[in-house]
PDB file of N, CA and C in Angstrom:
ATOM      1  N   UNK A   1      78.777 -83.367  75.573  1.00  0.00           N
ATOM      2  CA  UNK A   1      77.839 -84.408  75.975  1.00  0.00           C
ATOM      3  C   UNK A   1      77.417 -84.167  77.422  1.00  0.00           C
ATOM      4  N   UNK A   2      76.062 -84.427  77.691  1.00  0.00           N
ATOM      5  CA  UNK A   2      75.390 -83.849  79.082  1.00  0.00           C
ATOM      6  C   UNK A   2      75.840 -85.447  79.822  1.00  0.00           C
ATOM      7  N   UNK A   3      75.562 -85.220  81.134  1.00  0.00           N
ATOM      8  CA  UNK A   3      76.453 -86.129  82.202  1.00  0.00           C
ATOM      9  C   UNK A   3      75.017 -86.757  82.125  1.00  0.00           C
ATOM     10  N   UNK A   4      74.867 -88.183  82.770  1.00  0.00           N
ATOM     11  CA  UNK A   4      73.729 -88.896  83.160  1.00  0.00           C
ATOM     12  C   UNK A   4      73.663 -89.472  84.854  1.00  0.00           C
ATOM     13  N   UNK A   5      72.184 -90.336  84.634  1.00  0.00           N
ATOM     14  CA  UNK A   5      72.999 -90.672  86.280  1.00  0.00           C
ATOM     15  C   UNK A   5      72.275 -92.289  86.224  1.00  0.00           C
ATOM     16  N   UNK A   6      72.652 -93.081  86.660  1.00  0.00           N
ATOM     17  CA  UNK A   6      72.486 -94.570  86.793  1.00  0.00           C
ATOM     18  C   UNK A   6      73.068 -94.965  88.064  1.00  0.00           C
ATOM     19  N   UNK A   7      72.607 -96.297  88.363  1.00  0.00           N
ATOM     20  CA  UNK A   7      72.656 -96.551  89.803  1.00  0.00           C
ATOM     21  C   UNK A   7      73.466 -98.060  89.223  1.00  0.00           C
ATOM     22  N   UNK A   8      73.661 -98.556  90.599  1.00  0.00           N
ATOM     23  CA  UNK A   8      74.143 -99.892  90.662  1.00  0.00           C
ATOM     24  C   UNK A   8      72.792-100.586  91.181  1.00  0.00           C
ATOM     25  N   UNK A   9      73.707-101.844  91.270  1.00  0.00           N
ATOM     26  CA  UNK A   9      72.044-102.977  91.224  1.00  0.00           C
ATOM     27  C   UNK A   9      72.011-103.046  93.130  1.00  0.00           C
ATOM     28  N   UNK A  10      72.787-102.672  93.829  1.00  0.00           N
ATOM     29  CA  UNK A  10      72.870-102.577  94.982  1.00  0.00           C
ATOM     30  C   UNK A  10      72.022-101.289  95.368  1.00  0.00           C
ATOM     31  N   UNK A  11      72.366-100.344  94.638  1.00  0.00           N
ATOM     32  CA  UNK A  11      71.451 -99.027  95.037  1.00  0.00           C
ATOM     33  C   UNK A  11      70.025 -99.409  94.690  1.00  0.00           C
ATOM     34  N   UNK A  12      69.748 -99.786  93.763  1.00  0.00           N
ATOM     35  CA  UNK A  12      68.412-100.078  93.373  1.00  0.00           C
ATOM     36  C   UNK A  12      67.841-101.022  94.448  1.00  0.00           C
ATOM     37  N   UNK A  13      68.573-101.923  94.747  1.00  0.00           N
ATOM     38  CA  UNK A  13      68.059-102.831  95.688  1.00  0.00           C
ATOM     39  C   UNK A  13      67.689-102.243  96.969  1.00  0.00           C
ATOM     40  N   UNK A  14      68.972-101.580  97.292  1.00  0.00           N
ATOM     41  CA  UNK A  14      68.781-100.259  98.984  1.00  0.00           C
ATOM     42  C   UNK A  14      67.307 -99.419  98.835  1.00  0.00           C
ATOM     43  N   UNK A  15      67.255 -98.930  97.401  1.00  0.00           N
ATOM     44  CA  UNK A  15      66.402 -97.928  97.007  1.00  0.00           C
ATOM     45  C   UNK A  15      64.600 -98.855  96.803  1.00  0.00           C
ATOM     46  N   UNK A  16      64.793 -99.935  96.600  1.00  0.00           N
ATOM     47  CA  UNK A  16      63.365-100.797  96.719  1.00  0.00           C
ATOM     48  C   UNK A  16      63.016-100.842  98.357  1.00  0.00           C
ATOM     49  N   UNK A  17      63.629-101.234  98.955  1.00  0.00           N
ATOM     50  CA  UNK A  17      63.344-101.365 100.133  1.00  0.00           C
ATOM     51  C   UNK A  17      62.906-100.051 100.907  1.00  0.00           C
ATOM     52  N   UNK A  18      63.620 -99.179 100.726  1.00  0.00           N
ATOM     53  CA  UNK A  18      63.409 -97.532 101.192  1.00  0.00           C
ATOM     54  C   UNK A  18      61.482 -97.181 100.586  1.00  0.00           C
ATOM     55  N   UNK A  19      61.835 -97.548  99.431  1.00  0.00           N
ATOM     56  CA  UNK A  19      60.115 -97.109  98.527  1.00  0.00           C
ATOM     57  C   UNK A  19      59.386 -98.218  98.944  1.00  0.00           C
ATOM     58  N   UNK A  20      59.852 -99.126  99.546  1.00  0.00           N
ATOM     59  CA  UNK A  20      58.419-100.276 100.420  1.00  0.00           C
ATOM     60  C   UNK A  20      58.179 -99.730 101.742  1.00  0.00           C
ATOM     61  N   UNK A  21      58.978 -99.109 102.260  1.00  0.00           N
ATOM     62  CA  UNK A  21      58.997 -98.410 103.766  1.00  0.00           C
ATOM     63  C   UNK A  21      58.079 -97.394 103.736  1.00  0.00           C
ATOM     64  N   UNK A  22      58.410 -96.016 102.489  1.00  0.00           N
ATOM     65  CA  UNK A  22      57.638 -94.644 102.514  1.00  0.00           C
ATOM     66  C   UNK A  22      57.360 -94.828 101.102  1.00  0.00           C
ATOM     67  N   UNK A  23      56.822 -95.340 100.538  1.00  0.00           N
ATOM     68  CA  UNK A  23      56.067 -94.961  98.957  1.00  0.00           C
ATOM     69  C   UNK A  23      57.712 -94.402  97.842  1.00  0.00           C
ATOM     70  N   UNK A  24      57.081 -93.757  97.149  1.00  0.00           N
ATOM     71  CA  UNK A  24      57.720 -92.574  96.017  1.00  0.00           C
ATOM     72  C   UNK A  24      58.579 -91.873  97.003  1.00  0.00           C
ATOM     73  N   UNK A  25      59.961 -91.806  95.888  1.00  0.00           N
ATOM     74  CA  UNK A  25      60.913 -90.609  96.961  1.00  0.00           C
ATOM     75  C   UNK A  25      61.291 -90.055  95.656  1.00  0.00           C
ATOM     76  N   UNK A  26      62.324 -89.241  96.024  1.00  0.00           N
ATOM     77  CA  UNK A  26      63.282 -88.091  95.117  1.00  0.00           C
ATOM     78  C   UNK A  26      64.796 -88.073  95.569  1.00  0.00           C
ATOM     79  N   UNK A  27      65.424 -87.962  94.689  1.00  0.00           N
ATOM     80  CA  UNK A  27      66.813 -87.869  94.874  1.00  0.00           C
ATOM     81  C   UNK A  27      67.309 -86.282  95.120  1.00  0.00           C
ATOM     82  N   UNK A  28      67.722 -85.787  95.411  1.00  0.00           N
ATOM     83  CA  UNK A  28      68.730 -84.392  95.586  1.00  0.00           C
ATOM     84  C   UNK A  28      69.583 -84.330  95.894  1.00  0.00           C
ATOM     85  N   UNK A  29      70.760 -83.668  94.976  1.00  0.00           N
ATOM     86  CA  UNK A  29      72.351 -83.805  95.007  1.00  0.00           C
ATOM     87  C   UNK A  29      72.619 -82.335  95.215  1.00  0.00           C
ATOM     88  N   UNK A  30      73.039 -82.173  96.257  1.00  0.00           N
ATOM     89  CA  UNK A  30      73.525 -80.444  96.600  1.00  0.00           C
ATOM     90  C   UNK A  30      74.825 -79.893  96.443  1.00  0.00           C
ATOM     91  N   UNK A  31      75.630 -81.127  96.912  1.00  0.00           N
ATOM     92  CA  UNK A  31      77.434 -80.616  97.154  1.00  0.00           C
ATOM     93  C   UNK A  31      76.927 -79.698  97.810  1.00  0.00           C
ATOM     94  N   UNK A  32      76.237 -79.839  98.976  1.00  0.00           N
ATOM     95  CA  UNK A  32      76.406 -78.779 100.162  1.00  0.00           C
ATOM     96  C   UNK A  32      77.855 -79.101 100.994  1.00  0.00           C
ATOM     97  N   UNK A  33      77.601 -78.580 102.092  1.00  0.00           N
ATOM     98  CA  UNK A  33      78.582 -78.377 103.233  1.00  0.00           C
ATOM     99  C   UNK A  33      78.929 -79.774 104.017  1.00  0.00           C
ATOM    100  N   UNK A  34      77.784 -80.764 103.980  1.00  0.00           N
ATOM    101  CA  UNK A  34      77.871 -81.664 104.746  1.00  0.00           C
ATOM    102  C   UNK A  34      78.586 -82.977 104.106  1.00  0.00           C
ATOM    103  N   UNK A  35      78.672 -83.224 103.101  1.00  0.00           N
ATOM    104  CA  UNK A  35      78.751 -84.288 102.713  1.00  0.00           C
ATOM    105  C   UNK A  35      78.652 -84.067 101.155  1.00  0.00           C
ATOM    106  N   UNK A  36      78.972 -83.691 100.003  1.00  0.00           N
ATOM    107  CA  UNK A  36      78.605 -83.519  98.925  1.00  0.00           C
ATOM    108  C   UNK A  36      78.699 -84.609  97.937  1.00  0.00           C
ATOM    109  N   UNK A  37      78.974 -85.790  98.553  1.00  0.00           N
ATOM    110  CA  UNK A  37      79.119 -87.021  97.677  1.00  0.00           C
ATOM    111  C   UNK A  37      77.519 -87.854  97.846  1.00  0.00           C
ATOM    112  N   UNK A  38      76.756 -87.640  98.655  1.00  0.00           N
ATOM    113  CA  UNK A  38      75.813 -87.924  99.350  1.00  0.00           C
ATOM    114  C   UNK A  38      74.692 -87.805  98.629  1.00  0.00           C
ATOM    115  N   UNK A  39      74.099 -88.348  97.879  1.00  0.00           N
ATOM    116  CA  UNK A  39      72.419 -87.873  97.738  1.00  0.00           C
ATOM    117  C   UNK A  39      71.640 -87.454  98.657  1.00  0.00           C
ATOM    118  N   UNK A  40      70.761 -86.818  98.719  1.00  0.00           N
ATOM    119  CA  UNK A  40      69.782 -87.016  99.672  1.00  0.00           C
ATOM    120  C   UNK A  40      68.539 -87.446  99.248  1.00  0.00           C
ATOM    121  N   UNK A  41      67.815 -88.320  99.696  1.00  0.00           N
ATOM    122  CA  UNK A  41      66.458 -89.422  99.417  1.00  0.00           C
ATOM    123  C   UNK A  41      65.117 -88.765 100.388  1.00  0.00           C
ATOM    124  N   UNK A  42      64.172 -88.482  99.786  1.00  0.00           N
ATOM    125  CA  UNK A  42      63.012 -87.828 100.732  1.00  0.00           C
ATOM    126  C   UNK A  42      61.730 -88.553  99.814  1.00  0.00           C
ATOM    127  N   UNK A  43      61.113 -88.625 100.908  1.00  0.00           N
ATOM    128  CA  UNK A  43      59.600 -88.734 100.282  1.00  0.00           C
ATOM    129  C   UNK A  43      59.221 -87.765  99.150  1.00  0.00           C
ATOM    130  N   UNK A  44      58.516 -88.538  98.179  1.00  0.00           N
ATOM    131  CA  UNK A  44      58.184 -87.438  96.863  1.00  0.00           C
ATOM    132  C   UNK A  44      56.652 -86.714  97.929  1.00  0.00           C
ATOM    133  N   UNK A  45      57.222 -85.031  97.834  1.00  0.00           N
ATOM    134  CA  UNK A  45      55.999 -84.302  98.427  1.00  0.00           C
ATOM    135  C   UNK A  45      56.711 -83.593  99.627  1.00  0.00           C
ATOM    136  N   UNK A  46      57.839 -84.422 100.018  1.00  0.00           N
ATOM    137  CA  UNK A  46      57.823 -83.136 101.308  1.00  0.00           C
ATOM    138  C   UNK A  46      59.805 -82.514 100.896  1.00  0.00           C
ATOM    139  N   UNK A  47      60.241 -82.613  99.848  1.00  0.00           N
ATOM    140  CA  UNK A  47      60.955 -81.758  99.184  1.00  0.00           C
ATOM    141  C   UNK A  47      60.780 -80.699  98.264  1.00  0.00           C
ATOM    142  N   UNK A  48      61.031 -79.169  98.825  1.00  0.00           N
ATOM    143  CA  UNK A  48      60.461 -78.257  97.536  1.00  0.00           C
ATOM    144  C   UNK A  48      61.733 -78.270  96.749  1.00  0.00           C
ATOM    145  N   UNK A  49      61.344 -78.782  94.740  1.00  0.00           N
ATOM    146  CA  UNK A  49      62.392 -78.414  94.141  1.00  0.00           C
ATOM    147  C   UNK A  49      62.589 -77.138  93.754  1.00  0.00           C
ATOM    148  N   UNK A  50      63.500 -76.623  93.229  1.00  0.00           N
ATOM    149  CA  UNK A  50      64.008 -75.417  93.090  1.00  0.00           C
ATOM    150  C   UNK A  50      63.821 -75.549  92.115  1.00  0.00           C
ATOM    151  N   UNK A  51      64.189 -73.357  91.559  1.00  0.00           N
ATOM    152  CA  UNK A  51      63.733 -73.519  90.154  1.00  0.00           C
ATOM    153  C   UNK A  51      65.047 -73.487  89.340  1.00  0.00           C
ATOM    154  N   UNK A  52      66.144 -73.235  90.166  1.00  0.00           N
ATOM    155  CA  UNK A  52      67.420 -73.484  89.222  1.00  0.00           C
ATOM    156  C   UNK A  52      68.050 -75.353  89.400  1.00  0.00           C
ATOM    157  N   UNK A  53      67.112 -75.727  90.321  1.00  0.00           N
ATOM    158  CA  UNK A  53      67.423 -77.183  90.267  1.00  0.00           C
ATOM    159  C   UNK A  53      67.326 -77.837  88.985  1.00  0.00           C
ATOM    160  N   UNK A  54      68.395 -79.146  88.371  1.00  0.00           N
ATOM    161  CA  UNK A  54      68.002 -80.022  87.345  1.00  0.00           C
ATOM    162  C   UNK A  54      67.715 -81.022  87.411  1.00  0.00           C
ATOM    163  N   UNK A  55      66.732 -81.728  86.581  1.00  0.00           N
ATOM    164  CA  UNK A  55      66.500 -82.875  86.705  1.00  0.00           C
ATOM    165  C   UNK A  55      67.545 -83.809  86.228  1.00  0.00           C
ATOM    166  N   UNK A  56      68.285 -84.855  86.348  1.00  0.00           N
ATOM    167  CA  UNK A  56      69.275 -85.547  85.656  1.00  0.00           C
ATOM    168  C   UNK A  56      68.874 -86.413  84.842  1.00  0.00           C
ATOM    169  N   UNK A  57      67.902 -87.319  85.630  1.00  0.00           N
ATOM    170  CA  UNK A  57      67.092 -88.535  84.906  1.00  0.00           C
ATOM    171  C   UNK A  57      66.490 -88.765  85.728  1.00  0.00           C
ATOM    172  N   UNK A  58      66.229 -90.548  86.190  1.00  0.00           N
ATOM    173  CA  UNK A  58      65.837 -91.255  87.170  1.00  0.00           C
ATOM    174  C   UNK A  58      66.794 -92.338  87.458  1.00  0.00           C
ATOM    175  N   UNK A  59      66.391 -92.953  88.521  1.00  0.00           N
ATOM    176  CA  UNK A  59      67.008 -93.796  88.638  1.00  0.00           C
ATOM    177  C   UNK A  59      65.895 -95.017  89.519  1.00  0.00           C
ATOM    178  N   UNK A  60      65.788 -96.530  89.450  1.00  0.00           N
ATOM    179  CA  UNK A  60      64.598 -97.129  89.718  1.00  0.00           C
ATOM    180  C   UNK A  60      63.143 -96.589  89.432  1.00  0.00           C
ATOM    181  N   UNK A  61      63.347 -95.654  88.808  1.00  0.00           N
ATOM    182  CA  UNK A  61      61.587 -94.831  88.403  1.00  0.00           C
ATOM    183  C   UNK A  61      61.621 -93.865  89.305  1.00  0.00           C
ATOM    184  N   UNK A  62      62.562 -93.410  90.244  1.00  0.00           N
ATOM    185  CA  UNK A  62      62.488 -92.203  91.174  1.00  0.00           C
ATOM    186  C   UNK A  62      63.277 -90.752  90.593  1.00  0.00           C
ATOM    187  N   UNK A  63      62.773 -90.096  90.527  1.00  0.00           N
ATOM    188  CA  UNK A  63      63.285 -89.131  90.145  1.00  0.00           C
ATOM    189  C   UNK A  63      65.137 -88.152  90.591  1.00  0.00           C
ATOM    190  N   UNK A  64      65.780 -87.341  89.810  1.00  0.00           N
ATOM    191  CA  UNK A  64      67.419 -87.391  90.435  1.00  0.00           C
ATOM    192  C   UNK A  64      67.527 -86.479  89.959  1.00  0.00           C
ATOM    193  N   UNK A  65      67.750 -84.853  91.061  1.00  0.00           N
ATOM    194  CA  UNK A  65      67.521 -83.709  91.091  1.00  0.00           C
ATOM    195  C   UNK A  65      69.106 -83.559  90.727  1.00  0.00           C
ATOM    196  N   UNK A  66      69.280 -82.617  90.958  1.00  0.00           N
ATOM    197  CA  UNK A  66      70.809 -81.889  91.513  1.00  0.00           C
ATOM    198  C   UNK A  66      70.570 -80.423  91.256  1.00  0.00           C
ATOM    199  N   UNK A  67      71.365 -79.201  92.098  1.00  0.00           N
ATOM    200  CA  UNK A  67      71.500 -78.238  92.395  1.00  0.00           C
ATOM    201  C   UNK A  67      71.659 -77.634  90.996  1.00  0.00           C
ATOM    202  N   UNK A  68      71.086 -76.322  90.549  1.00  0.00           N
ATOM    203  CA  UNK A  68      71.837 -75.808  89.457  1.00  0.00           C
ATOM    204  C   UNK A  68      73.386 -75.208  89.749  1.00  0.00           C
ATOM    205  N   UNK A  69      73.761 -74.560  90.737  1.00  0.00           N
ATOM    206  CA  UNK A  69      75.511 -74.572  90.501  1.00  0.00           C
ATOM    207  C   UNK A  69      76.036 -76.480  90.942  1.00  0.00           C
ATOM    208  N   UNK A  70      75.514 -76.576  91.086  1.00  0.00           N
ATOM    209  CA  UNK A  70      76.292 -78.273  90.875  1.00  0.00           C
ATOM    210  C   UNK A  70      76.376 -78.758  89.537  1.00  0.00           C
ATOM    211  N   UNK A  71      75.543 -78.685  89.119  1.00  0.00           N
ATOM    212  CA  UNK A  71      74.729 -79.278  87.652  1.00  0.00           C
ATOM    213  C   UNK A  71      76.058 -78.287  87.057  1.00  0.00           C
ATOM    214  N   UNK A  72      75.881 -77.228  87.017  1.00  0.00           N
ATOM    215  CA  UNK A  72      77.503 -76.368  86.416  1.00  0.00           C
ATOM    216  C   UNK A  72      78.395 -77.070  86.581  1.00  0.00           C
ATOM    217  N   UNK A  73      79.079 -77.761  87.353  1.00  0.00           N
ATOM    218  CA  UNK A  73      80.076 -78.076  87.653  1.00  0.00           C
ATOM    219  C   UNK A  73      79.983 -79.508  86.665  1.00  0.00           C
ATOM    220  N   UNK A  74      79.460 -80.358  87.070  1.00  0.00           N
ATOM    221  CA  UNK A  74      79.145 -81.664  87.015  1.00  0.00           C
ATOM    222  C   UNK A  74      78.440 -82.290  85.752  1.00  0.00           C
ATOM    223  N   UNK A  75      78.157 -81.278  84.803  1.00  0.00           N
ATOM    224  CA  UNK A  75      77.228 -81.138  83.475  1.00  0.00           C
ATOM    225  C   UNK A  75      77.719 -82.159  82.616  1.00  0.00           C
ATOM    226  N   UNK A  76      79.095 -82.484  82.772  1.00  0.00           N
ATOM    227  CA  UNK A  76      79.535 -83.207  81.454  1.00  0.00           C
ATOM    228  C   UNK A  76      80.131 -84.645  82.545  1.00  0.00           C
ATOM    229  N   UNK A  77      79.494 -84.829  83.702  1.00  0.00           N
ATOM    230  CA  UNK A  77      79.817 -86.447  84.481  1.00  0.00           C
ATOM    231  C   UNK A  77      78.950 -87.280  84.529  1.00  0.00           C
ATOM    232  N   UNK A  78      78.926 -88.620  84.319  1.00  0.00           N
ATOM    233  CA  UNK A  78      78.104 -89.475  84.608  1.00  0.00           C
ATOM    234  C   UNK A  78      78.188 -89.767  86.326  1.00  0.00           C
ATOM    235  N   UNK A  79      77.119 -89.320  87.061  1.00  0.00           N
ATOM    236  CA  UNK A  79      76.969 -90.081  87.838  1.00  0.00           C
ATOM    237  C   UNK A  79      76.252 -90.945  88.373  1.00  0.00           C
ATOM    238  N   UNK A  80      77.201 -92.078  89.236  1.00  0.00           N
ATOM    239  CA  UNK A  80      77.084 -93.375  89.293  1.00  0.00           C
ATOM    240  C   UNK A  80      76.187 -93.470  90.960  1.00  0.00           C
ATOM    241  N   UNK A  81      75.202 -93.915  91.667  1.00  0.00           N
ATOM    242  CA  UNK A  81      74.317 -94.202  92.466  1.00  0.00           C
ATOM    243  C   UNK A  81      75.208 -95.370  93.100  1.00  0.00           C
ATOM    244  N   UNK A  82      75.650 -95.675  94.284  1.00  0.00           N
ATOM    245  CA  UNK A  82      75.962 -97.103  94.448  1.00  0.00           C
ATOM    246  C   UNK A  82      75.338 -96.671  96.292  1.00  0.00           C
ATOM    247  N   UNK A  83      76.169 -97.719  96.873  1.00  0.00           N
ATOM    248  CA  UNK A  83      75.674 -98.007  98.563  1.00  0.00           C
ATOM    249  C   UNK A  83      77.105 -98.272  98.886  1.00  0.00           C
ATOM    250  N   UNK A  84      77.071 -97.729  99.919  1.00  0.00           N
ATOM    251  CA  UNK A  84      78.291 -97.895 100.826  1.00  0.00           C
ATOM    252  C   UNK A  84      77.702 -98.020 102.399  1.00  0.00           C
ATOM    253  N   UNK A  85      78.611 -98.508 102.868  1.00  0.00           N
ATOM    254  CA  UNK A  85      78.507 -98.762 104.882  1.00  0.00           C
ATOM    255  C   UNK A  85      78.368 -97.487 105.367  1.00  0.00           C
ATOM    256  N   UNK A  86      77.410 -97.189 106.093  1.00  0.00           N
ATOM    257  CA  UNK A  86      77.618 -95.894 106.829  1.00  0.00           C
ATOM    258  C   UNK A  86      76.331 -95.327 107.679  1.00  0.00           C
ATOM    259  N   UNK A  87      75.937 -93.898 107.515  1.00  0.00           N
ATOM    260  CA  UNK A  87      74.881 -93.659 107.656  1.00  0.00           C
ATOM    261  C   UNK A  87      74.793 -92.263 106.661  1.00  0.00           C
ATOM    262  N   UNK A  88      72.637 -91.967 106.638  1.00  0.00           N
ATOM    263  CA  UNK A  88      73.017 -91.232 105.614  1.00  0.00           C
ATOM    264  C   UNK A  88      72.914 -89.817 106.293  1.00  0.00           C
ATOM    265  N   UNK A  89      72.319 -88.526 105.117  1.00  0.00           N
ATOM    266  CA  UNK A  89      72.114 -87.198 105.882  1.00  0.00           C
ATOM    267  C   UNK A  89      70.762 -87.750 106.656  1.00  0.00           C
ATOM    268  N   UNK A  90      71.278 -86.733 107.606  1.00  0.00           N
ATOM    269  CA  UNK A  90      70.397 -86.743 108.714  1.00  0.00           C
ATOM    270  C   UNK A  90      68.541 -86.392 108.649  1.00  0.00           C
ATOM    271  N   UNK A  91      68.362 -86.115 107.328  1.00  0.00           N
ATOM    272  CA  UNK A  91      66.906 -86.041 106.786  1.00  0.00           C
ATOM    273  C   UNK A  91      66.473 -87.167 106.085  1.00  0.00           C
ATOM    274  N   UNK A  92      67.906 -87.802 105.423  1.00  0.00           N
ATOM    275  CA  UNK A  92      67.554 -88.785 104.207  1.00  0.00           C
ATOM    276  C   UNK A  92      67.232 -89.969 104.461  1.00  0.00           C
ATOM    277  N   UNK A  93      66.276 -90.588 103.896  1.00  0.00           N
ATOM    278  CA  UNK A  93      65.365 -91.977 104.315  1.00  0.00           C
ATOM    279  C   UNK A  93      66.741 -93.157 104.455  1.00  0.00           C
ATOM    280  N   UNK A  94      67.567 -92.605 104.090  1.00  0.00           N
ATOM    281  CA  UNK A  94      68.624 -93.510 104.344  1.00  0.00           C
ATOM    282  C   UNK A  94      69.629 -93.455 105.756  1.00  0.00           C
ATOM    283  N   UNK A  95      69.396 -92.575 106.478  1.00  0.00           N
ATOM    284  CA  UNK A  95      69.959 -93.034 107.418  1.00  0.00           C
ATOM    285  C   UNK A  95      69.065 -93.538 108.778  1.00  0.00           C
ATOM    286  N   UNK A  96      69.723 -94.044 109.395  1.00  0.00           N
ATOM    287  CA  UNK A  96      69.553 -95.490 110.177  1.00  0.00           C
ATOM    288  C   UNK A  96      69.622 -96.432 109.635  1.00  0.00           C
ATOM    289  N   UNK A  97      70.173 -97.113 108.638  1.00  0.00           N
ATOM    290  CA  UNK A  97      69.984 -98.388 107.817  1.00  0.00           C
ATOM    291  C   UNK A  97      71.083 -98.698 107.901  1.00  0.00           C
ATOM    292  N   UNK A  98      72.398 -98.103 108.546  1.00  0.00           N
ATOM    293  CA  UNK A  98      73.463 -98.400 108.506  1.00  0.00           C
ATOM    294  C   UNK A  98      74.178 -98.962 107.158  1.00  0.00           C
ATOM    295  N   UNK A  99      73.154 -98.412 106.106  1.00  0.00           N
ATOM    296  CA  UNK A  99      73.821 -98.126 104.554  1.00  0.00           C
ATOM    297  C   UNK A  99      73.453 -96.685 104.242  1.00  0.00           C
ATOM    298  N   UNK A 100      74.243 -96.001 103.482  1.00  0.00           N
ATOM    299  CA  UNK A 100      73.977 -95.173 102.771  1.00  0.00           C
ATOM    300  C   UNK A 100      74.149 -94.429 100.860  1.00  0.00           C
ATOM    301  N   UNK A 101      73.642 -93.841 100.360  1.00  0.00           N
ATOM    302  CA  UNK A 101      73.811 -93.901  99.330  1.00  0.00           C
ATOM    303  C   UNK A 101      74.930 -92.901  98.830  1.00  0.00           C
ATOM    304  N   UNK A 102      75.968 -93.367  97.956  1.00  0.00           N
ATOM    305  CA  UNK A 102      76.672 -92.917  97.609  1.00  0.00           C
ATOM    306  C   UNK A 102      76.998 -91.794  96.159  1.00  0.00           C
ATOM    307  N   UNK A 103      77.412 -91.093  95.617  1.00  0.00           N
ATOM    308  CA  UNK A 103      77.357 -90.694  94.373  1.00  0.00           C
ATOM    309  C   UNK A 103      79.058 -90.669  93.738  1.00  0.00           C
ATOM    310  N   UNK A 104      79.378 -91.964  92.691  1.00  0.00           N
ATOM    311  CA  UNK A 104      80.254 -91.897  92.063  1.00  0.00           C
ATOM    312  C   UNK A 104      80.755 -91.172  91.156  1.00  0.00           C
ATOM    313  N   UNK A 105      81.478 -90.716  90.075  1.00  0.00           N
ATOM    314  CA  UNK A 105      81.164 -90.204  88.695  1.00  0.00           C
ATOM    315  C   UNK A 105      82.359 -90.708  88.030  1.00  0.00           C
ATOM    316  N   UNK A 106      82.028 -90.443  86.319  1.00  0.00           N
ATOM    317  CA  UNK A 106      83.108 -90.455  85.714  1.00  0.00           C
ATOM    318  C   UNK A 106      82.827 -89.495  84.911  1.00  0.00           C
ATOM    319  N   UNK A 107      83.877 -88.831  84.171  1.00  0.00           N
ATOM    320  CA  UNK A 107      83.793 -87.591  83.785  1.00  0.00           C
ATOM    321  C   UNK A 107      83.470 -87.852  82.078  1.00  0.00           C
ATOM    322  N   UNK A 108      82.712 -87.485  81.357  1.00  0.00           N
ATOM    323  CA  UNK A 108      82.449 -87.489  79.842  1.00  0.00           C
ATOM    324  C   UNK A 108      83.135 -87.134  78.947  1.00  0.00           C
ATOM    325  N   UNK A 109      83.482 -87.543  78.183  1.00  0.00           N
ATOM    326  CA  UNK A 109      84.524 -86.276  77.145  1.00  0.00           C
ATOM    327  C   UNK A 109      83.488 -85.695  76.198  1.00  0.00           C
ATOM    328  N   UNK A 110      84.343 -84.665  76.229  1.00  0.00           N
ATOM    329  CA  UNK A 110      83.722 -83.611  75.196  1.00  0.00           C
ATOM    330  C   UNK A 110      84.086 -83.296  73.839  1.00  0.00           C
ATOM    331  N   UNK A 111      83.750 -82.790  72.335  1.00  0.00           N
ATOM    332  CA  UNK A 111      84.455 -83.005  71.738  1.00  0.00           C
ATOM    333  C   UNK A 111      85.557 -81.836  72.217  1.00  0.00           C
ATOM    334  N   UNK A 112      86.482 -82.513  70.893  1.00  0.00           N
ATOM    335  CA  UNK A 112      88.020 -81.508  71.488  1.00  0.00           C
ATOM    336  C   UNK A 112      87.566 -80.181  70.670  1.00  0.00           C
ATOM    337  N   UNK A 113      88.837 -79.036  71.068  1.00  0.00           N
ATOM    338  CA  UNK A 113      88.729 -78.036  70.221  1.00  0.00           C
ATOM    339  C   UNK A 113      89.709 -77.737  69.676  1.00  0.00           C
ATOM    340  N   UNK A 114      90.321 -79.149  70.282  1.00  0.00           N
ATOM    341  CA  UNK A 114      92.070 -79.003  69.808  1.00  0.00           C
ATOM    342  C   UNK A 114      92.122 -79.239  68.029  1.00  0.00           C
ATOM    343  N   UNK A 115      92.190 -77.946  67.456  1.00  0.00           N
ATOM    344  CA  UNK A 115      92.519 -78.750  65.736  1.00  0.00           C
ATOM    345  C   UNK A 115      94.015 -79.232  65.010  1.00  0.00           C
ATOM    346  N   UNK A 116      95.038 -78.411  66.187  1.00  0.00           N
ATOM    347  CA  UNK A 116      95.928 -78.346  65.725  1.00  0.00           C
ATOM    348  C   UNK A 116      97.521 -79.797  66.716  1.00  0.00           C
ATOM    349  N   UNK A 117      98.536 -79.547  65.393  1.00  0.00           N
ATOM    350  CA  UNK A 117      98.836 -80.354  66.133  1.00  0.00           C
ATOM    351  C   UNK A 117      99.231 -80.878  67.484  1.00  0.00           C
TER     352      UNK A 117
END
């Protein structure tokens, strides 16, 4: 089973206010170096997606990228969008708000391959 991604009603709420500020944004999940729990939030238009990037879903009608070696890793997790206290990456429409957006998960099961006892 492929992983999904959904938000909390707090992210959505963080995430309305952000899209009344700058229009349309995009989500991108890297598990880079800095922070890999972190989304990053940009105006839709001034992020180039990649071509091994995946789309996950959406989330509030905004679109929710992630890295293709992440997406490897992470293929079979739901992840969860919420807000936490903080600040965000230093590009992402989320920081200075002294919230930032978080990325939870829970992991999916798969079927087994176990047949035996």
């Amino acid at each position: 089973m492929a992983g999904s991604v959904t938000a909390t009603a707090q992210a959505l709420q963080f995430l309305s206010e952000i899209v009344a500020d700058h229009g349309p944004v995009l989500f991108h999940q890297s598990g880079g170096c800095c922070d890999g729990s972190s989304p990053m939030c940009y105006p839709r238009g001034d992020f180039r997606i990649g071509e091994s990037d995946v789309k996950m879903g959406e989330i509030g009608g905004m679109p929710f990228y992630i890295s293709g070696p992440q997406y490897e890793v992470w293929r079979h997790t739901d992840l969860i969008i919420d807000v936490v206290p903080g600040r965000g990456g230093m590009f992402s429409l989320d920081n200075g708000r002294e919230r930032r957006f978080l990325t939870r998960s829970t992991y999916c099961e798969t079927p087994s391959t176990n047949r035996g006892g």
